[in-house]
Protein backbone atom coordinates (compact mmCIF):
# COMPACT_ATOMS: atom_id res chain seq x y z
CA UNK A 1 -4.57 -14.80 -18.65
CA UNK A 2 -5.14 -12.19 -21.00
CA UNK A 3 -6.79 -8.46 -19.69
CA UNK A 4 -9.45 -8.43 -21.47
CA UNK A 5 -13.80 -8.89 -20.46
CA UNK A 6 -14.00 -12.28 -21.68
CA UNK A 7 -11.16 -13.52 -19.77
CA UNK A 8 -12.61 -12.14 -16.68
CA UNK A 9 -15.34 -13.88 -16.85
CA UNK A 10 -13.83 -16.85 -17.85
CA UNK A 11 -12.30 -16.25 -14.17
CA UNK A 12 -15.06 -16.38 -12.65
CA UNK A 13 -16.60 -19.59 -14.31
CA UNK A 14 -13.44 -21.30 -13.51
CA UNK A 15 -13.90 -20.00 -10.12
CA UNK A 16 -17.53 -21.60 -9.39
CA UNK A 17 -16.39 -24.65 -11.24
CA UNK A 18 -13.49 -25.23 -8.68
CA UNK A 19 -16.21 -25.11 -5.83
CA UNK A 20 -15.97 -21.35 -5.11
CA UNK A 21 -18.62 -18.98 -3.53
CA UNK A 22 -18.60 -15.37 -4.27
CA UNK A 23 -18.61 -13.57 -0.81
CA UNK A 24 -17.32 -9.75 0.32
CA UNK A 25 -15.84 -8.67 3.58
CA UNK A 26 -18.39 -9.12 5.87
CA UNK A 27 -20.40 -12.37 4.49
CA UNK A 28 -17.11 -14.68 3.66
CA UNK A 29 -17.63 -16.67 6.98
CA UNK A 30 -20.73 -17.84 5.74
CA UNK A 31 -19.43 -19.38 2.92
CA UNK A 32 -17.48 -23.11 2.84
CA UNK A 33 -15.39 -21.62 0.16
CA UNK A 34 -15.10 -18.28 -0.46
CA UNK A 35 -13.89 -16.12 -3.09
CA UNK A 36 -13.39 -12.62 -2.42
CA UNK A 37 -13.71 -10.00 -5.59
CA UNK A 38 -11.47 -6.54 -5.19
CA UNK A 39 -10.91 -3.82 -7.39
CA UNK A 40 -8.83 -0.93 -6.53
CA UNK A 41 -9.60 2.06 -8.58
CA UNK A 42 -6.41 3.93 -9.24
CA UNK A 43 -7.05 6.21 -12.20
CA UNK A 44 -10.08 5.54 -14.35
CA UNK A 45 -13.39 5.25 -12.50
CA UNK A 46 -15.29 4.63 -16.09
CA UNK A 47 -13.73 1.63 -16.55
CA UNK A 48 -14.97 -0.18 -13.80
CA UNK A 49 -17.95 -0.09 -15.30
CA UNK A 50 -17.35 -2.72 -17.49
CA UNK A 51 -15.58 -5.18 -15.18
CA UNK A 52 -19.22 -4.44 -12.84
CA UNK A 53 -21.09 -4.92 -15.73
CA UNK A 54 -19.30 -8.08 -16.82
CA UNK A 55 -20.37 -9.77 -13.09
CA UNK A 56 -23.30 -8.45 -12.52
CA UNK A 57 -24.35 -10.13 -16.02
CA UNK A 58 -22.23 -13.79 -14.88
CA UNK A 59 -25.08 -16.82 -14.29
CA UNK A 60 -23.37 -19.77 -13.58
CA UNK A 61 -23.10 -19.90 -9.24
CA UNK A 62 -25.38 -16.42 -9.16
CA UNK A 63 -23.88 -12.96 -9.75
CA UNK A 64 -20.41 -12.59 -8.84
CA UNK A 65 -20.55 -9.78 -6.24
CA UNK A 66 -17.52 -7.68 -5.76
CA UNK A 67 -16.32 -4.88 -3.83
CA UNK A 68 -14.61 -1.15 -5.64
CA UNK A 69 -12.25 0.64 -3.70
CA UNK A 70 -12.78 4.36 -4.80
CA UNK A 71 -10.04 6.84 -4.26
CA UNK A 72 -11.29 10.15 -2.40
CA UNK A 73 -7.90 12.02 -3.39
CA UNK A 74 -7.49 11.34 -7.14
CA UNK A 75 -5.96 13.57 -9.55
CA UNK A 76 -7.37 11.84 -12.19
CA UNK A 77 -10.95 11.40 -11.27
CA UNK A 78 -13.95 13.20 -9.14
CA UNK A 79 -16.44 11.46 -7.17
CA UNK A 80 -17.99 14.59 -6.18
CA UNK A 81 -18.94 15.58 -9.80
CA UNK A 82 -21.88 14.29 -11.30
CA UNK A 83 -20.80 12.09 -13.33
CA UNK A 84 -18.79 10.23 -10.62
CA UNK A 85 -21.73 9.95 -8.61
CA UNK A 86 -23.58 8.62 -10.96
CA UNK A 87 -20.94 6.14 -11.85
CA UNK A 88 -20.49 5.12 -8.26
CA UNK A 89 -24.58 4.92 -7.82
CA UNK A 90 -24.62 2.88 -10.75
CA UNK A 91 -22.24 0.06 -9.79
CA UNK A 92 -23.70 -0.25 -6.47
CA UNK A 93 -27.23 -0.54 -7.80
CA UNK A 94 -25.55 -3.86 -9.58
CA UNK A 95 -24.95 -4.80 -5.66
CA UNK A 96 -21.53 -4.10 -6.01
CA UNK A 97 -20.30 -2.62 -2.76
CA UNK A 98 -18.25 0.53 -2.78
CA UNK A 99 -14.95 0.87 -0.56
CA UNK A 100 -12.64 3.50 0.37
CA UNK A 101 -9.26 3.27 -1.53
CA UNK A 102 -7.50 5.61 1.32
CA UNK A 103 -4.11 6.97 0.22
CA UNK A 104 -2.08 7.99 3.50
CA UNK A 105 0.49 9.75 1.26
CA UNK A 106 -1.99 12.71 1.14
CA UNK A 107 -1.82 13.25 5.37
CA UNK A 108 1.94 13.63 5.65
CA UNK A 109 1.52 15.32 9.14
CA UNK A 110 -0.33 11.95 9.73
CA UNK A 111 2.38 9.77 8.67
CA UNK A 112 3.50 7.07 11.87
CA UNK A 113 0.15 8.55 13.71
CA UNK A 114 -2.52 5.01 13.65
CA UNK A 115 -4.76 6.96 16.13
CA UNK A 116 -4.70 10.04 13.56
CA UNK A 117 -4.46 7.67 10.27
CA UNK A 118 -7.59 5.62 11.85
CA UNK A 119 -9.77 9.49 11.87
CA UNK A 120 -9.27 10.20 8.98
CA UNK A 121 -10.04 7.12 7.38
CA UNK A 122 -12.92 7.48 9.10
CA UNK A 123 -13.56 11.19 7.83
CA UNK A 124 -13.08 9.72 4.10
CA UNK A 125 -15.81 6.89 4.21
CA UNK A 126 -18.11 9.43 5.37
CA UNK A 127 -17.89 11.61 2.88
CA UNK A 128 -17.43 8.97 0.31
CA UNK A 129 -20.79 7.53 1.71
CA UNK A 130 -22.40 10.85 1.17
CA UNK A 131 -21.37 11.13 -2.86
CA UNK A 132 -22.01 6.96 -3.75
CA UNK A 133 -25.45 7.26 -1.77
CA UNK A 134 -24.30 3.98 -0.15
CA UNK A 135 -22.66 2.86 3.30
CA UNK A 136 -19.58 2.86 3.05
CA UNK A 137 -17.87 0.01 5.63
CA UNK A 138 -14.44 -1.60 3.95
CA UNK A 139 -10.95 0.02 3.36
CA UNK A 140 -8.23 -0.72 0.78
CA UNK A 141 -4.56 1.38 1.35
CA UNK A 142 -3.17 2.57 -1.33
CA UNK A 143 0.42 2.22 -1.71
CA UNK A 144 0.61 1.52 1.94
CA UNK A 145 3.60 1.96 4.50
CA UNK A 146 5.19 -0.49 6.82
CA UNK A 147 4.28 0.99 9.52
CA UNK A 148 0.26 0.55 8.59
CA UNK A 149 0.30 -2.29 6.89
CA UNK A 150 2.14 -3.81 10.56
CA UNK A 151 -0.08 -2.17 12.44
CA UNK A 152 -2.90 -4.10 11.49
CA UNK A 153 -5.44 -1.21 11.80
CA UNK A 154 -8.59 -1.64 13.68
CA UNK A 155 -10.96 0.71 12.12
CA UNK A 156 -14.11 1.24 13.92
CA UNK A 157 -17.83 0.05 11.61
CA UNK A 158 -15.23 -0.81 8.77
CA UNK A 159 -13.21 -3.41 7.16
CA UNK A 160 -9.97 -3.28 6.91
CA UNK A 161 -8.51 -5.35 3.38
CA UNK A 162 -5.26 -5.25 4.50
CA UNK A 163 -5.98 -6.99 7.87
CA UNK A 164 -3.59 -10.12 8.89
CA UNK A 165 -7.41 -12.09 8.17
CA UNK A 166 -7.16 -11.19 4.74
CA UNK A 167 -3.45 -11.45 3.57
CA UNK A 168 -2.88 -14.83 6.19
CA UNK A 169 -6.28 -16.76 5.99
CA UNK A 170 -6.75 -16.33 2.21
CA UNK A 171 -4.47 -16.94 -0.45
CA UNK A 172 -4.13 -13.18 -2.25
CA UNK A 173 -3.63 -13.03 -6.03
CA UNK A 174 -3.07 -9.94 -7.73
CA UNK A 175 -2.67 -7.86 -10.99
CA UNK A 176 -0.95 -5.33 -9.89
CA UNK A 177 1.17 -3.43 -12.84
CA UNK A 178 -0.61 -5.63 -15.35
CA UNK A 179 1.07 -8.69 -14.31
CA UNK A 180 -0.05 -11.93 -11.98
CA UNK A 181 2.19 -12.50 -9.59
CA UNK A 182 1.39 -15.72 -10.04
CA UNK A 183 -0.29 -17.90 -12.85
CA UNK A 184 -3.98 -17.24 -11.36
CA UNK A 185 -5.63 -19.96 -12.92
CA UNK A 186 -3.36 -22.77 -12.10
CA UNK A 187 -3.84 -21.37 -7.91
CA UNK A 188 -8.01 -21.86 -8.87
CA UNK A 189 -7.18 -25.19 -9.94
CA UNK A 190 -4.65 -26.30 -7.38
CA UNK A 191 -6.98 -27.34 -4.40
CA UNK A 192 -4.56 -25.56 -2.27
CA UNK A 193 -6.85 -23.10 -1.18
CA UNK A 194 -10.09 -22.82 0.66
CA UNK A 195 -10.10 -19.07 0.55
CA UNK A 196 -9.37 -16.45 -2.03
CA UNK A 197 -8.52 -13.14 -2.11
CA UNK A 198 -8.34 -11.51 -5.67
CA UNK A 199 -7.30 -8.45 -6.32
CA UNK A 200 -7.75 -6.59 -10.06
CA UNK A 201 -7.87 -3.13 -11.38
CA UNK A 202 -10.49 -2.26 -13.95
CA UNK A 203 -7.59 -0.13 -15.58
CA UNK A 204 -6.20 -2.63 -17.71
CA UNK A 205 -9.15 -4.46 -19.11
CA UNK A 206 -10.68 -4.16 -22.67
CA UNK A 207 -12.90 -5.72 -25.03
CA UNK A 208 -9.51 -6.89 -26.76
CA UNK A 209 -5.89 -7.75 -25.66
CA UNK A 210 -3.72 -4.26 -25.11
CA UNK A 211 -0.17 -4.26 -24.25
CA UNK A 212 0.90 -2.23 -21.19
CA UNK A 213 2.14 0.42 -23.30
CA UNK A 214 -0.64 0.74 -25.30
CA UNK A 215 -2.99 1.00 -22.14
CA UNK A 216 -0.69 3.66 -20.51
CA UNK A 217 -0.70 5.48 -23.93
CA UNK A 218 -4.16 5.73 -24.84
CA UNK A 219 -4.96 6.67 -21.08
CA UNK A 220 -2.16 9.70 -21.26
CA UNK A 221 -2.85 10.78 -25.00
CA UNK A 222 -6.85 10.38 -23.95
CA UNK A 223 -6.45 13.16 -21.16
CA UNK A 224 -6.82 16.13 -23.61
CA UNK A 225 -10.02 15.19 -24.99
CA UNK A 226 -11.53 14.02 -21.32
CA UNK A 227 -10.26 17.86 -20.93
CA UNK A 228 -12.07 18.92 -24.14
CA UNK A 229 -15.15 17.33 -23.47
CA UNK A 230 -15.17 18.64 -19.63
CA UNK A 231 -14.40 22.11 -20.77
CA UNK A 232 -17.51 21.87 -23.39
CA UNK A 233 -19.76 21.22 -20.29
CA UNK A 234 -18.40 24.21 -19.23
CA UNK A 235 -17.84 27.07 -21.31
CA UNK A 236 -20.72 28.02 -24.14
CA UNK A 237 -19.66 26.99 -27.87
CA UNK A 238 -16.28 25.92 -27.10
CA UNK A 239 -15.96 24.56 -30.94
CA UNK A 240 -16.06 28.21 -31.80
CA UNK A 241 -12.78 29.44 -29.87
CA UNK A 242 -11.36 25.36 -30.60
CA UNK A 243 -12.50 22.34 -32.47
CA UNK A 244 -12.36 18.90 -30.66
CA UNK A 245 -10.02 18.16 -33.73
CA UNK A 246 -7.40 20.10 -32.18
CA UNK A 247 -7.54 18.05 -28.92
CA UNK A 248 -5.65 15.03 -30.22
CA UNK A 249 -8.91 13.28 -29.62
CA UNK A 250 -7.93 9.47 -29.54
């Protein structure tokens, strides 16, 4: 499967075609076969625009719902600015829900402490809540540890992603890195599963095929004019002191 739009949403019509319901963490037991949509938002919250766009627009079977898992502690995003407010706001007005992507690796005093981890999860979807304007009431770990992902947290008013229910009921398929673990649409097509749990990251999708070099690259080499533009919002006539042509602007 290629990384680009249109293959996504070829996804998804090969997913209602198999027999497939789109459902999220807290409706999947209504459904006879459910499909749940994940997207973990590692770097680039712009870009999962277009994968929201691309199913909130999808017909066949209704609009494919899906949940985003927003990092509180990137360094390469804000959700507190207004722009990733507005972002958020804008994929959950598609009725997209919005998660919290919690990274554990930022709480090292926390680290082996559930009781302590499961607070400060806790702390995050509220203020998370607070910038997206939404509830926020389902949890993704980033780059988790043993010790949570055994522990099988039980997070008060939330759902956990990484619960036993998830990862044992469902069968999980992932892009993680750019690659499948598995051909995805030959485990749609098998009939050997009754419950899906699909995991993608916006990051690596385009309007066209990119290689994984060429994503990384234009996402490293794009940083100084994100930085340009930013610093023009911020600081009157910036062209004067430096032209945008001298911030590699790709």
């Amino acid at each position: 499967m290629d990384f680009t739009f249109s293959c996504y949403e070829k996804l998804l019509q090969l997913l209602v075609q198999q027999g497939y319901q789109f459902a999220d963490y807290h409706s999947w037991e209504q459904m006879r076969r459910p499909v749940i949509l994940r997207h973990d938002i590692d770097y680039d919250l712009p870009k999962a625009l277009g994968i929201a766009e691309t199913e909130a627009a999808f017909g066949a079977g209704g609009q494919a719902r899906s949940t985003y898992f927003v990092l509180l502690s990137s360094d390469f995003y804000n959700v507190f600015s207004r722009k990733g407010r507005l972002l958020m706001r804008r994929i959950s007005s598609m009725g997209h829900e919005i998660g919290l992507h919690f990274d554990e690796m930022q709480y090292p005093d926390a680290a082996g402490d559930m009781d302590k981890i499961r607070m400060l999860i806790l702390k995050e979807a509220d203020a998370l809540s607070d910038a997206a304007g939404c509830p926020v009431t389902a949890v993704s770990m980033h780059r988790p540890s043993r010790a949570v992902l055994q522990a099988d947290l039980e997070i008060p008013g939330m759902v956990n992603s990484y619960s036993r229910t998830f990862f044992h009921d469902f069968k999980y398929l992932s892009d993680s890195r750019r690659r499948w673990r598995e051909p995805v649409e030959q485990a749609v097509c098998s009939g050997a599963y009754e419950k899906l749990h699909i995991l993608t990251h916006a990051f690596w999708y385009f309007d066209r095929e990119e290689t994984l070099h060429d994503t990384v690259e234009k996402f490293v080499n794009g940083a100084c004019s994100r930085c340009y533009q930013a610093f023009s919002e911020n600081f009157t006539d910036l062209a004067s002191v430096m032209g945008p042509e001298e911030a590699l602007m790709r």
